[in-house]
C-alpha atoms as a PDB file:
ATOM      1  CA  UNK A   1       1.770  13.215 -47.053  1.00  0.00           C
ATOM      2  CA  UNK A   2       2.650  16.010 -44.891  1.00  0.00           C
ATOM      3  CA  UNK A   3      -1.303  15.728 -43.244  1.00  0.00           C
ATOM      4  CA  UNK A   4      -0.537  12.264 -42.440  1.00  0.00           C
ATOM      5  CA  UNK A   5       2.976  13.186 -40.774  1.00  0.00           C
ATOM      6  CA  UNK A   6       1.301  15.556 -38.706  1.00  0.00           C
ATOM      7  CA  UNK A   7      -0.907  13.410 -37.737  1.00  0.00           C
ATOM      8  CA  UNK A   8       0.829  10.514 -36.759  1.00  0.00           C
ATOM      9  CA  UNK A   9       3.038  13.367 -34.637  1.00  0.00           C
ATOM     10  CA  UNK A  10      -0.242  14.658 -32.759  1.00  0.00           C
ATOM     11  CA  UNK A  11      -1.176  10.983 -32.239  1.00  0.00           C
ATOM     12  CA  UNK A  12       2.787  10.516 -30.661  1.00  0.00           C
ATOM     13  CA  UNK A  13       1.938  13.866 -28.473  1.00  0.00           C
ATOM     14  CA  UNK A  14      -1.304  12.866 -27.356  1.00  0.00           C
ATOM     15  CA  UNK A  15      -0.226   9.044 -25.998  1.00  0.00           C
ATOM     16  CA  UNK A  16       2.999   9.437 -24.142  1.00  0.00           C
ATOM     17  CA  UNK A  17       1.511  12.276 -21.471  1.00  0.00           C
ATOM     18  CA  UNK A  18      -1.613   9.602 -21.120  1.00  0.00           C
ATOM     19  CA  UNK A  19       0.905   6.637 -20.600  1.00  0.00           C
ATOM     20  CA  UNK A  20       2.712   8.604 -18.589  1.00  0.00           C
ATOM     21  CA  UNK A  21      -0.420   9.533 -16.255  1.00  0.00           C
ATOM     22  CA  UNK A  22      -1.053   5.895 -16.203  1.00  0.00           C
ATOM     23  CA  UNK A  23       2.354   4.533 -15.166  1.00  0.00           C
ATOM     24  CA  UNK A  24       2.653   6.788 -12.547  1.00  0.00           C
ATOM     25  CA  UNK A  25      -1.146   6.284 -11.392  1.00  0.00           C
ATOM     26  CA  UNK A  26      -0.279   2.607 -11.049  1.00  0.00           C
ATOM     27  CA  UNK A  27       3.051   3.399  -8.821  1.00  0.00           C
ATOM     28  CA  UNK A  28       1.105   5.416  -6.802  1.00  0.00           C
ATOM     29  CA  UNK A  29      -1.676   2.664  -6.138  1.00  0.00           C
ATOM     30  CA  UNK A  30       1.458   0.359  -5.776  1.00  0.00           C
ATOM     31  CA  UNK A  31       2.531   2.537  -2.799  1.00  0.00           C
ATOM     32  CA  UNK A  32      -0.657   3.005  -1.023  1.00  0.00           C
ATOM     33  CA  UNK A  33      -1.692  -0.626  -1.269  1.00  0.00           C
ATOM     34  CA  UNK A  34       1.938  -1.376   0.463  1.00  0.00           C
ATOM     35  CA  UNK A  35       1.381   1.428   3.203  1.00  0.00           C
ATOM     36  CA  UNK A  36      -2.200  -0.107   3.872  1.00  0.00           C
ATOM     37  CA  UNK A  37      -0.590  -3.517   4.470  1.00  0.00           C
ATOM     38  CA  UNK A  38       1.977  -2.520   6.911  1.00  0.00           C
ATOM     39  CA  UNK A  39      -0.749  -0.827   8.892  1.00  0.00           C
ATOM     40  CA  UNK A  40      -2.379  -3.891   8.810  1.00  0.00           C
ATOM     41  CA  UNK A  41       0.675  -5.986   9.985  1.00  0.00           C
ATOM     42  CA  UNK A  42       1.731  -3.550  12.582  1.00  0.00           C
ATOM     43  CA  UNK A  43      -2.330  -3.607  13.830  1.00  0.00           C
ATOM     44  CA  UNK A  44      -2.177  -7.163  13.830  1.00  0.00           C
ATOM     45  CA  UNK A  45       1.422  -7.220  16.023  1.00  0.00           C
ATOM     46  CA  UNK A  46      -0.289  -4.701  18.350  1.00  0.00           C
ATOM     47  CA  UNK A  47      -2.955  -7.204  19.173  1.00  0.00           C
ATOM     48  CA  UNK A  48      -0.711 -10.128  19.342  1.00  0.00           C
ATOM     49  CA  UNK A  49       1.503  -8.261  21.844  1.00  0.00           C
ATOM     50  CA  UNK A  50      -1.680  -6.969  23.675  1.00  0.00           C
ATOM     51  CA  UNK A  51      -2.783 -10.386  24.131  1.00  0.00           C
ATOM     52  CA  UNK A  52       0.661 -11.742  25.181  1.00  0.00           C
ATOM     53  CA  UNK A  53       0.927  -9.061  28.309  1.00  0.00           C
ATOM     54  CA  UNK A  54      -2.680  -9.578  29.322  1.00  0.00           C
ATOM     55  CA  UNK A  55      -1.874 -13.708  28.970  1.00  0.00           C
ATOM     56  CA  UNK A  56       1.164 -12.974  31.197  1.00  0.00           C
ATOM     57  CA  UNK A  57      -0.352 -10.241  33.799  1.00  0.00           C
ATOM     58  CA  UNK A  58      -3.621 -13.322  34.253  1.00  0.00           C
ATOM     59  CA  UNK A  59      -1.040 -16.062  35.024  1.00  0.00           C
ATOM     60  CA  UNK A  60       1.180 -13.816  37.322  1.00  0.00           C
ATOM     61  CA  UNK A  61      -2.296 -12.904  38.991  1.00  0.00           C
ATOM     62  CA  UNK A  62      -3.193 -17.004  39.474  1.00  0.00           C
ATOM     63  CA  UNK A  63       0.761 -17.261  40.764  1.00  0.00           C
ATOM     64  CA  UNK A  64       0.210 -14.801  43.215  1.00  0.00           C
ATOM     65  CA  UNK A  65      -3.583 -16.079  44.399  1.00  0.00           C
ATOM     66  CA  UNK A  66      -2.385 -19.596  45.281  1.00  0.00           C
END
């Protein structure tokens, strides 16, 4: 009886550090995926504004030419 008590405890001790480990592995993946897309978006916005100006400087270049 008492063998199997302690070993249900060591079996208790054993899992909630390893589920801990994993939850917070999984937040951390969570963050770093999230941080990865707003680079993304904010790359993306960079080009679209790039793109705008040089739209705008080529048309104020054709106003100017005629």
């Amino acid at each position: 009886m008492e063998k199997c008590f302690n070993l249900v405890i060591n079996a208790v001790l054993l899992i909630l550090p390893l589920m801990f480990m994993i939850t917070m592995y999984g937040q951390i993946i969570k963050k770093l995926n999230a941080l990865k897309f707003t680079e993304r978006r904010n790359e993306n916005y960079f080009v679209i504004f790039k793109t705008k100006n040089a739209d705008q400087e080529n048309s104020l270049n054709k106003n100017n030419g005629q």
